[in-house]
Each structure stands twice: as C-alpha cells, then as structure tokens.
Protein backbone atom coordinates (compact mmCIF):
# COMPACT_ATOMS: atom_id res chain seq x y z
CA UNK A 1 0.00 0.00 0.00
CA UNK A 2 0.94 3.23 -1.28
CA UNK A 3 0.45 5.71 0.59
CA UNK A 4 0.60 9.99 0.58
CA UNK A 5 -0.49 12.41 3.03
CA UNK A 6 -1.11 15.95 2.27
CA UNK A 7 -1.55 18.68 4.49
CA UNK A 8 -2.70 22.41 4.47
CA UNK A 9 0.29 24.52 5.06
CA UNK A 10 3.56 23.93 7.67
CA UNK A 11 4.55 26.86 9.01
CA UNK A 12 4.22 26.22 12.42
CA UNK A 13 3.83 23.54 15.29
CA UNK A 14 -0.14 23.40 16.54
CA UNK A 15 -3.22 21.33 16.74
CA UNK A 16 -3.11 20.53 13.39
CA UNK A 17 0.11 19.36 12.69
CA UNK A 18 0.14 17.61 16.29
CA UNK A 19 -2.27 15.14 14.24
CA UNK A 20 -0.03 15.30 11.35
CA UNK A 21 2.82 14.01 13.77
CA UNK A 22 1.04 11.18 14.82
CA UNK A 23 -0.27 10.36 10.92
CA UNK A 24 3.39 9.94 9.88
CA UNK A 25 4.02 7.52 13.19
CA UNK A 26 1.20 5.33 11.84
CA UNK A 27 2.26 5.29 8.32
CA UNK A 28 5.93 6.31 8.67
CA UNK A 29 6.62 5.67 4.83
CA UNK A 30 4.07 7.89 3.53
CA UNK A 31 5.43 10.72 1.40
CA UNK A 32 4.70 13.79 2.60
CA UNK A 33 2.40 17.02 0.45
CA UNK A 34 1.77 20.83 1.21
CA UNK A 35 1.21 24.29 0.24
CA UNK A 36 3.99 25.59 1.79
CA UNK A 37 6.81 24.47 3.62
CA UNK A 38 8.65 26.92 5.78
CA UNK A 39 9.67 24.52 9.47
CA UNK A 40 12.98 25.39 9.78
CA UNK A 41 15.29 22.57 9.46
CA UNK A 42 16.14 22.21 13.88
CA UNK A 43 12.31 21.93 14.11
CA UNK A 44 10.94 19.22 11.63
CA UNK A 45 11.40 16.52 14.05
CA UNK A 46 7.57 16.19 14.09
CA UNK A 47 7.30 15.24 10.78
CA UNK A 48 10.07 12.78 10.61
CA UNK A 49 12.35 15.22 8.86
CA UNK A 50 10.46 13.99 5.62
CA UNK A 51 10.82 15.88 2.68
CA UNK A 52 7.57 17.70 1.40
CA UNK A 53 6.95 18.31 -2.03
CA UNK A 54 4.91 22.14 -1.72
CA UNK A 55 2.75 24.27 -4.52
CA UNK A 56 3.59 26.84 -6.38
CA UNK A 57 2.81 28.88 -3.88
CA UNK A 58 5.81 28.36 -1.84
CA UNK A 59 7.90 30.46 -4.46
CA UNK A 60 5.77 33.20 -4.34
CA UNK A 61 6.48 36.54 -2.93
CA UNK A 62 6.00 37.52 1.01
CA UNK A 63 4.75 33.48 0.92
CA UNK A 64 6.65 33.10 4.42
CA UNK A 65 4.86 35.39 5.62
CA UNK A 66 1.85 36.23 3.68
CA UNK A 67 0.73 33.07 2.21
CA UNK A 68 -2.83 33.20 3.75
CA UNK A 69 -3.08 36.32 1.61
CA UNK A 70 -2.58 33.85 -1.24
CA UNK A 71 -5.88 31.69 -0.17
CA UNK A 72 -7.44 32.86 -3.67
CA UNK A 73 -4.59 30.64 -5.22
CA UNK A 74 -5.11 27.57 -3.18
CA UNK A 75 -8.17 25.67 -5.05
CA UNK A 76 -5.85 25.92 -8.12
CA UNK A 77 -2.44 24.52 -6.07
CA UNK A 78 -4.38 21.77 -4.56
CA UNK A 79 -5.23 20.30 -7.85
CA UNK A 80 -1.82 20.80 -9.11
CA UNK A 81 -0.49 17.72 -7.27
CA UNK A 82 -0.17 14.65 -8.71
CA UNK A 83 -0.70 12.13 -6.79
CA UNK A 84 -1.62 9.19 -9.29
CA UNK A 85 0.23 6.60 -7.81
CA UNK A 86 -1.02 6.35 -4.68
CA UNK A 87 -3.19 3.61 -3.09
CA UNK A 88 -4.23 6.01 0.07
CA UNK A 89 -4.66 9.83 0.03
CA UNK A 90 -4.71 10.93 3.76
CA UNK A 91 -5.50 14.80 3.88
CA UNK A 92 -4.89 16.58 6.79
CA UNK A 93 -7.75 19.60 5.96
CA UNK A 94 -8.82 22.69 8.18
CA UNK A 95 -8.63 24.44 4.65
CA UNK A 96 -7.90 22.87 0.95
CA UNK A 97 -6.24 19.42 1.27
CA UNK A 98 -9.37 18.04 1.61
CA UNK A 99 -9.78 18.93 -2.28
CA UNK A 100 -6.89 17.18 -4.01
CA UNK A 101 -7.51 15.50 -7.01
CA UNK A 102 -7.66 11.41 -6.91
CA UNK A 103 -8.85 8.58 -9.20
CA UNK A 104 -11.43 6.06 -8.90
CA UNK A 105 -9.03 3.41 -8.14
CA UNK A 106 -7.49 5.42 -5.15
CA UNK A 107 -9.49 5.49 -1.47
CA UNK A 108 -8.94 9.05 0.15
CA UNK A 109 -9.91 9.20 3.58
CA UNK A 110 -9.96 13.44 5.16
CA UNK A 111 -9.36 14.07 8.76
CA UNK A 112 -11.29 17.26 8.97
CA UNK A 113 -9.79 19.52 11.57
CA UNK A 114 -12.62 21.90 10.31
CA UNK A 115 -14.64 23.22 7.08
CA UNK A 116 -12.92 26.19 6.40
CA UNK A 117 -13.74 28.05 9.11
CA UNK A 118 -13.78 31.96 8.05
CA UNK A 119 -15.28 31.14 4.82
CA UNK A 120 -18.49 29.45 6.33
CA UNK A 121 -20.21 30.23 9.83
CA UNK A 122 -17.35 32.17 11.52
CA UNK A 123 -16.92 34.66 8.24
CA UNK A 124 -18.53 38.00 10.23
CA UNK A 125 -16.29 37.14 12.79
CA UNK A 126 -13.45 36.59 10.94
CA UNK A 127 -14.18 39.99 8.42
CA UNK A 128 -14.85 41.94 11.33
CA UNK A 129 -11.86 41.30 13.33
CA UNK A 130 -10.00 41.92 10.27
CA UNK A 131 -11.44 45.02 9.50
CA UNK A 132 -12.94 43.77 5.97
CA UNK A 133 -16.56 44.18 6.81
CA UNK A 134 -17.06 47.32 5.03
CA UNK A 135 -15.43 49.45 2.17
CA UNK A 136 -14.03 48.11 -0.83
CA UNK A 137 -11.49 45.96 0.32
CA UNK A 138 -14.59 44.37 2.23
CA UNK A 139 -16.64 43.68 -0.48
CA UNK A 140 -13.40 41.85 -2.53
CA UNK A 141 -13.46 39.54 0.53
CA UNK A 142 -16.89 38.97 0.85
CA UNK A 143 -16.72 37.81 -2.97
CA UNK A 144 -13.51 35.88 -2.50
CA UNK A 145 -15.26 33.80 0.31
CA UNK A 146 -18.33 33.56 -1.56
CA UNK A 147 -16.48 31.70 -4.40
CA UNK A 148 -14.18 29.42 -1.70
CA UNK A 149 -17.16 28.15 0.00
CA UNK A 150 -19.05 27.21 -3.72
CA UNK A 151 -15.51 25.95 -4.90
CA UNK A 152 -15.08 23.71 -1.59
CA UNK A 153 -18.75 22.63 -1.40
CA UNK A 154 -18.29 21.62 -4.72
CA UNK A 155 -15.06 19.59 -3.96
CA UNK A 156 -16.53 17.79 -0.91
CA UNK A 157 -17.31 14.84 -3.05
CA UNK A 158 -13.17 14.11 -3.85
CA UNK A 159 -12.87 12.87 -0.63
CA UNK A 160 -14.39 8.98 0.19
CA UNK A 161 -14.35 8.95 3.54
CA UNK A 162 -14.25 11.68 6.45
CA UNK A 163 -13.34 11.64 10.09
CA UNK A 164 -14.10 14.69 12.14
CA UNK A 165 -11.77 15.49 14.74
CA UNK A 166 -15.06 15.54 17.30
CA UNK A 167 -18.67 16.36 17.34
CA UNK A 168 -18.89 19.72 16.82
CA UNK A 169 -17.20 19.38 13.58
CA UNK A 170 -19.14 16.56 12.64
CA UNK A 171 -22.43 18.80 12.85
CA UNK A 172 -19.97 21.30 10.88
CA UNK A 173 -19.09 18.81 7.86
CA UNK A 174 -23.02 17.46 7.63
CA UNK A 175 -24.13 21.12 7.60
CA UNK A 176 -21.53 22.35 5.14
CA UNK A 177 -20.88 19.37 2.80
CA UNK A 178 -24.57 17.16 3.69
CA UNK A 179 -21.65 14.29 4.26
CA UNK A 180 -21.52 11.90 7.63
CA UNK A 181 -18.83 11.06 9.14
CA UNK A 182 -16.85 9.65 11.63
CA UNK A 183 -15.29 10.74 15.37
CA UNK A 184 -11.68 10.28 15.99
CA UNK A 185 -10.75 12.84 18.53
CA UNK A 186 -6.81 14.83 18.28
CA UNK A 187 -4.21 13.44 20.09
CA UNK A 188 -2.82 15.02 23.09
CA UNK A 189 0.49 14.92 24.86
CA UNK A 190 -1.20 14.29 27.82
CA UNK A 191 2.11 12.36 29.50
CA UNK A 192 4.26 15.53 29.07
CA UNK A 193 2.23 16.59 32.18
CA UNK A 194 2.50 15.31 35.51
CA UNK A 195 -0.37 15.01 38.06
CA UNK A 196 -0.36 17.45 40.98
CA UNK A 197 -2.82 18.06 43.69
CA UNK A 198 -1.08 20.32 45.66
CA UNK A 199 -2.27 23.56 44.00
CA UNK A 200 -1.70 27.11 44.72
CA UNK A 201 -4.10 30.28 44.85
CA UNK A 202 -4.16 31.57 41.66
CA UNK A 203 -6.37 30.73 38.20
CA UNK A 204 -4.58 30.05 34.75
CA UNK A 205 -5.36 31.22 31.23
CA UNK A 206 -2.53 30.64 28.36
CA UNK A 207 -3.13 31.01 24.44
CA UNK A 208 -2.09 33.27 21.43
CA UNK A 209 -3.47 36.83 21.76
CA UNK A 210 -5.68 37.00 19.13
CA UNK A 211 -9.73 38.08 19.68
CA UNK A 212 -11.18 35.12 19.16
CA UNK A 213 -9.89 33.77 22.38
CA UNK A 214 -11.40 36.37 24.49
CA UNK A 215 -8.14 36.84 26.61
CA UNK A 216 -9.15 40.11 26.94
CA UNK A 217 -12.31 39.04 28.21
CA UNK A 218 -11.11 36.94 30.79
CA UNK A 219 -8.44 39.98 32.10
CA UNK A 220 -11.62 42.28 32.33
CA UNK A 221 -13.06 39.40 34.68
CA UNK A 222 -10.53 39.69 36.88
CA UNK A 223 -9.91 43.23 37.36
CA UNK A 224 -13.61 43.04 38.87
CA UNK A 225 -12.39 40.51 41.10
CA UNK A 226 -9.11 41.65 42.59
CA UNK A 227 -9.25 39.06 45.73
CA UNK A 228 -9.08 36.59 42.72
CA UNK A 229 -5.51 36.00 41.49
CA UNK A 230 -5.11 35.23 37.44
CA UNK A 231 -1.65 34.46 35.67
CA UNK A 232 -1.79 35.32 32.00
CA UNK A 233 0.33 33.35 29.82
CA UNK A 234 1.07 33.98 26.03
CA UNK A 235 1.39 36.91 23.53
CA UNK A 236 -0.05 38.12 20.49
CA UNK A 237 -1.45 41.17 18.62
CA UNK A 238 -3.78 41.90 21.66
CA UNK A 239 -1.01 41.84 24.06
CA UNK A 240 -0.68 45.55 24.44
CA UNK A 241 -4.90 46.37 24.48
CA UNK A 242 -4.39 43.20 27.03
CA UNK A 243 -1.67 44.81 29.23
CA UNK A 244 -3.79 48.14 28.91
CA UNK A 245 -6.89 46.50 30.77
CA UNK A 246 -4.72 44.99 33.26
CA UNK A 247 -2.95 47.54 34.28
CA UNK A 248 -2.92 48.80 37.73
CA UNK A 249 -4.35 45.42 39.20
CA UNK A 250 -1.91 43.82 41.36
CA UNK A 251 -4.11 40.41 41.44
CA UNK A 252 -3.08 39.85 37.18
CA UNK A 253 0.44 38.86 36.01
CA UNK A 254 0.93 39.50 32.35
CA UNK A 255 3.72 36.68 31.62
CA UNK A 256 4.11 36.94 27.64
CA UNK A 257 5.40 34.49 25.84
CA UNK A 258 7.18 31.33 28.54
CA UNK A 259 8.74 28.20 27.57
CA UNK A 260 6.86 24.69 28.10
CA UNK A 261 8.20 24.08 31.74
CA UNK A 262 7.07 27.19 32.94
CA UNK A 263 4.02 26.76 30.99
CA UNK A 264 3.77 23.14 32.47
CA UNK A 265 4.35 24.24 36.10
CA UNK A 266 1.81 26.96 35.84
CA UNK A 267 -0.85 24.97 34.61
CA UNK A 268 0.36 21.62 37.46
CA UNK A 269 -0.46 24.31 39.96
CA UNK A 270 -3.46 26.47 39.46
CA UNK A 271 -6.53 26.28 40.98
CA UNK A 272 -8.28 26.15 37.91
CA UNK A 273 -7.64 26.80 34.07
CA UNK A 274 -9.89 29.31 32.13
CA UNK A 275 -10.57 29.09 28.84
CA UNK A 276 -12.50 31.43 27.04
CA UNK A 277 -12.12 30.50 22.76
CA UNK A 278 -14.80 28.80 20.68
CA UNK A 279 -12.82 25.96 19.26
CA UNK A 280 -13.45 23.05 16.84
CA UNK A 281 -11.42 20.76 19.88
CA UNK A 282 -9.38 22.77 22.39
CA UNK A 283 -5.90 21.07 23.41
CA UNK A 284 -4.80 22.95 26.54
CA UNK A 285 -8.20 22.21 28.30
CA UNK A 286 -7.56 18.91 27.92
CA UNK A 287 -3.83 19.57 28.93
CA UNK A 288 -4.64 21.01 32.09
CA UNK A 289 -7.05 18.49 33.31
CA UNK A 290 -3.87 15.59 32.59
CA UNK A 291 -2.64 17.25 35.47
CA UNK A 292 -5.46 17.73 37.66
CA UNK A 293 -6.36 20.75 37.19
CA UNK A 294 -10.19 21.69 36.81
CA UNK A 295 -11.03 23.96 33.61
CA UNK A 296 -13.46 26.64 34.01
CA UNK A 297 -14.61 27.02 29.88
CA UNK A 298 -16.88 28.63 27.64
CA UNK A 299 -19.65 26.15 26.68
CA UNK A 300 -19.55 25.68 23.22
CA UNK A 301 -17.30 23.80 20.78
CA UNK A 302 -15.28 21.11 21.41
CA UNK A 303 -15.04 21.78 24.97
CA UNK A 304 -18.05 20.18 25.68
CA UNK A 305 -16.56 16.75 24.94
CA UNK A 306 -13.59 17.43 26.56
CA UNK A 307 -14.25 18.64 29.66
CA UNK A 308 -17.27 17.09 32.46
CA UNK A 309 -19.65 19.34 33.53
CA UNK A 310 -21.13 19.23 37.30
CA UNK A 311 -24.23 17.49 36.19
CA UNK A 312 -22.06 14.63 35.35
CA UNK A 313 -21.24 11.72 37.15
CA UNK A 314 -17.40 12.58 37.82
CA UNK A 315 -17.22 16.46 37.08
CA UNK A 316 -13.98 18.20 36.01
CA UNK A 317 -14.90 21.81 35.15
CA UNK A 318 -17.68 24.66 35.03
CA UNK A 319 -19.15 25.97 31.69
CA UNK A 320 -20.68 29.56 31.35
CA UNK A 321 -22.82 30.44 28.67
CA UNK A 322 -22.09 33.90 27.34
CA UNK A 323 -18.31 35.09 26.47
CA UNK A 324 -18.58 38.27 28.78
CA UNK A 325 -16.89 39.38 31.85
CA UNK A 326 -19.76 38.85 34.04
CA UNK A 327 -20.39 35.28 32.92
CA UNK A 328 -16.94 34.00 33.51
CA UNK A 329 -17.34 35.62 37.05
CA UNK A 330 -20.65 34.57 37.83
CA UNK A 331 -18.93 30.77 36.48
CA UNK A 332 -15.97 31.21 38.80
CA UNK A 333 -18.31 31.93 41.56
CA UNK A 334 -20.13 28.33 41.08
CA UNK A 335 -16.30 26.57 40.58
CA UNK A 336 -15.63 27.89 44.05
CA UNK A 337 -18.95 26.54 45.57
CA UNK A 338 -18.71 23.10 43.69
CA UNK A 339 -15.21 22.67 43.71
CA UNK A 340 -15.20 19.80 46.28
CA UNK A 341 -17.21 18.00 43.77
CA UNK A 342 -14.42 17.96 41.36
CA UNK A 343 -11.64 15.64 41.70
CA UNK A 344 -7.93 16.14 40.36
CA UNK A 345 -8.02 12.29 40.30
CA UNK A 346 -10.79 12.89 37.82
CA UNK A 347 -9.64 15.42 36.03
CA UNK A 348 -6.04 13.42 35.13
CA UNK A 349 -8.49 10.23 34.11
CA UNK A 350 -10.51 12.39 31.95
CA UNK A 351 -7.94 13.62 29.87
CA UNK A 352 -6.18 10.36 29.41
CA UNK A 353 -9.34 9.38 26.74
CA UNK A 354 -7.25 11.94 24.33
CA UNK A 355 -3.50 10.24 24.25
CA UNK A 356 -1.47 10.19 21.36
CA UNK A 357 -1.85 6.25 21.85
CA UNK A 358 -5.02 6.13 21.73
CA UNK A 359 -5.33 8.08 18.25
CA UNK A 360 -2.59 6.06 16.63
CA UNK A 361 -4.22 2.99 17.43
CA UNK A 362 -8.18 4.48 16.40
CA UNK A 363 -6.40 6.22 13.63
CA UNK A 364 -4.68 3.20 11.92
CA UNK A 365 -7.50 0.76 12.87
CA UNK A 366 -10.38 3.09 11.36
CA UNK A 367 -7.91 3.65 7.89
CA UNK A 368 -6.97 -0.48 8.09
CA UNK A 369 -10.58 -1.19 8.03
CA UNK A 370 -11.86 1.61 5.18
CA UNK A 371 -9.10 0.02 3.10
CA UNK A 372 -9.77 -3.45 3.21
CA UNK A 373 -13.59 -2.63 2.64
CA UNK A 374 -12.43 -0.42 -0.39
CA UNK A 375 -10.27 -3.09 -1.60
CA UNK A 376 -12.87 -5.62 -1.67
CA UNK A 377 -15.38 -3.70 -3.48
CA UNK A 378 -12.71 -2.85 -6.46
C-alpha cells in the first residue's frame, strides 16, 4: 500500500500538525504534500524530517509570511499535485487538502480539523476582526469567500471517507458538505504533564493573543475581582490592548510568551484553568485536566466533549454560557462553591481518553478497516 499524506500549510507547530505528527508515526513511509513548507530545518522533528513536495505557492512573494493572503490561489495549487500513484490519500484539511484530485481506483480518507472556518459560519467574525466588513477591500473579501465556500462545497465529493476530529465538527461537515462522518478525537500529549494536587491560589489562562480567544475578556473578569488571582500566559497582537486593561491590578500577572516548563508548572499548579475561545477541539483544556487541574470554559465547541460538567457523574470543570466578563465571574463563583465535587483524580483520568496512543491505534484501525472494505469492493 501506497500511501501519501497531504496537508494544508507547515509553518508552524499546533493542533493541526500535532495530528499530522502522529499520521506519519502510523504510516511512517508515507510521502509527505503541502502548500507551503517553511519549518525550519532544527524543528521538523515532528514530521520525521520527511521531505515535502509544496505548490507553487511556496515560491511566491511575502509566501513566508503572507501566504494566507494567497488563499485565492489555493483551489488551483491543490489540484496541481499529482498524486496518481497512490493507493491512500490521507489529507490533513482545516482548509484545501481536503480537495486534491484522486482517481477512482485510489481510497482518500480526510481528517477534517474543520470546514474552512472563516469562509463558512465564523466569516462575520473573521471579516470583522480583520477590519474587511465594510469598504471596498470588504466587499473583494466577501466575494472571495463567496467563491471558496461554492468551490469547496463543490469539492466535498473528492474525498471517500471523512473523520471529524469531534462532534462539533461533525455537525460542521453534515451542515456544510450534507456528508456523515466519523469521530476520531486529536491526540494530546497528555504524558508531558505530571499530576499534581497540591495547588496554589491563583487561576490560569494561556493562548495566542488574538480576539477570538477572548483573553481580553477573561483579564476584564478579573480586574472586577481583585481578591481573585489570574496568571496570563502567552502573547499576540492583543497583548498591548491586554496589558492596557490589566494595568494597575496587582491580582493579574501579564507573563508573555514562557517556555513549556514554565508553561507546564503553571498549569500543574493552578486552581483552575480558564478558557474562554470557541474551538473546533481545544488542546490545553484537555492539557490542564492531565494534570489535575479543573477547567473553568466557555460552553460551546469542542469543549463540551472534553471537559465534564457538574451534572455529570465525575465532574472536572464549570461551563458559562455567554463570552462576557460577568459570565466568567458569575462561572468562577459556582467553581468555588462546587469545587469539592471535582476531583484532580478525575480530572487526570478524563484527559487520558485523548493520548497520542489512543489516536494512533483508532487512527490506523479506522484507515486499516476503510481500506480493506475499499479493496474488496474494487
């Protein structure tokens, strides 16, 4: 069995290519496609230090650091690839991979990370934080998206077989594309945290500062609460609107950007974790509960799989309902009343459902099986 995976873009290392990392441990011989390539060459560990044949796009100009700006360009590099002589196509797809070309004696199974997500329901969002909801340069990017979502509704069908990397984006993929699929959830690191049940008086947020993941939210929260302690970890373009808000409360430390042990000794010893973003999955709840720490979340998205409310049997966190300041407080409020009710033991056993294991073995047995049924019917 021949087999090729193909990926949206590598320019970094994040949810995405955390799956990616684990696709190349199942099928280690697999060669290797993208839009661009730019991991630098002390950082490609994660894909095996594979070579990756890229588009045309990677010799564009600015594509280092502009080649979302080239997203026009991708439905036409996607189909550029040849990739004939495959038995398997794996995409990797939160964008276009899903949309490369194969034959009818090829099976291509997606993992869907999501439909492209500022192209369908999170466009106003997405134009509005990027200050192309109005004026001319608005109404190019309203028609741009317009033609993406017909072009990658009308590429849905390319693909045999989907998994959805959880529920929400399996509502996502029947809404968008009218296609089932199935569940394999992202793998997490979850043993590059350790346990710890001695915690300390302060809550925990960490993520890129960008607006979708309400940091600035959650900062507001606290300055309302200044018996409350936060610690703020990560930076971004709202870091300085973010450092604005906070300043003059003594009970918020601004950390910027910290390396993984600080990040992991943090998260081993807060209270609680707060997490804020609507996401298709959500890794660093899911990281914080591997080491006992509860997660105080927003309740929509992928969260809601990942993370045991207090009307279940074995809670690990608190949801609110609205991403506003008062909602996270009133939410706090409630983990401070309940919080005997939520276990660290539970919260580590919770998060071990989302190993890296455990998706390599899901992952290979779910493709294994898809194959053989392919191979039978041609």
């Amino acid at each position: 069995m021949k087999v090729a995976i193909i990926h949206d873009w590598l320019v970094t290392y994040a949810g995405a290519e955390r799956v990616l990392e684990q696709m190349i441990k199942v099928y280690p011989e697999a060669d290797l496609f993208s839009m661009v390539d730019f991991i630098p060459e002390e950082e490609r560990g994660f894909i095996s230090h594979k070579a990756v044949q890229t588009s045309f796009i990677q010799n564009l100009p600015w594509a280092k650091s502009k080649y979302r700006s080239y997203l026009p360009l991708m439905p036409l590099a996607v189909e550029q690839f040849d990739l004939s002589s495959y038995d398997l196509v794996i995409s990797s797809s939160h964008a276009v991979a899903k949309a490369v070309i194969t034959g009818p004696d090829q099976l291509h199974i997606s993992y869907i990370h999501s439909p492209i997500r500022y192209a369908w329901d999170l466009q106003h969002q997405y134009l509005r934080e990027s200050g192309l909801n109005k004026g001319l340069k608005g109404w190019v990017a309203k028609y741009l998206l317009h033609r993406i979502r017909k072009w990658d509704v009308g590429t849905s069908n390319r693909v045999d077989v989907y998994i959805a990397n959880s529920n929400f984006i399996k509502r996502r993929i029947e809404k968008v594309y009218r296609r089932d699929s199935v569940v394999i959830y992202p793998p997490v690191s979850v043993k590059d945290f350790s346990f710890c049940d001695k915690k300390e008086d302060y809550y925990l947020t960490a993520s890129r500062m960008v607006p979708y993941k309400k940091m600035d939210m959650i900062v507001e929260a606290f300055t309302k609460m200044p018996n409350k302690k936060l610690r703020v970890i990560g930076t971004g373009p709202d870091f300085a609107k973010i450092q604005k808000i906070a300043k003059n409360f003594e009970n918020i430390q601004l950390m910027g950007y910290q390396s993984f042990p600080v990040l992991k000794d943090s998260m081993e010893k807060a209270k609680a974790f707060v997490f804020a973003a609507e996401e298709d999955f959500g890794i660093t709840p899911v990281e914080a509960q591997a080491c006992g720490t509860p997660v105080i979340a927003f309740a929509k998205g992928g969260v809601l799989e990942t993370v045991q409310g207090l009307d279940e049997a074995n809670p690990t966190g608190v949801f609110f309902k609205e991403q506003t300041s008062s909602s996270l407080s009133e939410a706090i409020d409630v983990f401070e009343e309940n919080a005997h009710k939520i276990l660290y033991e539970n919260c580590e056993v919770n998060a071990s459902r989302f190993s890296n294991k455990r998706f390599r073995e899901e992952f290979k047995e779910f493709v294994e099986k898809e194959y053989k049924n392919w191979k039978e019917r041609v």
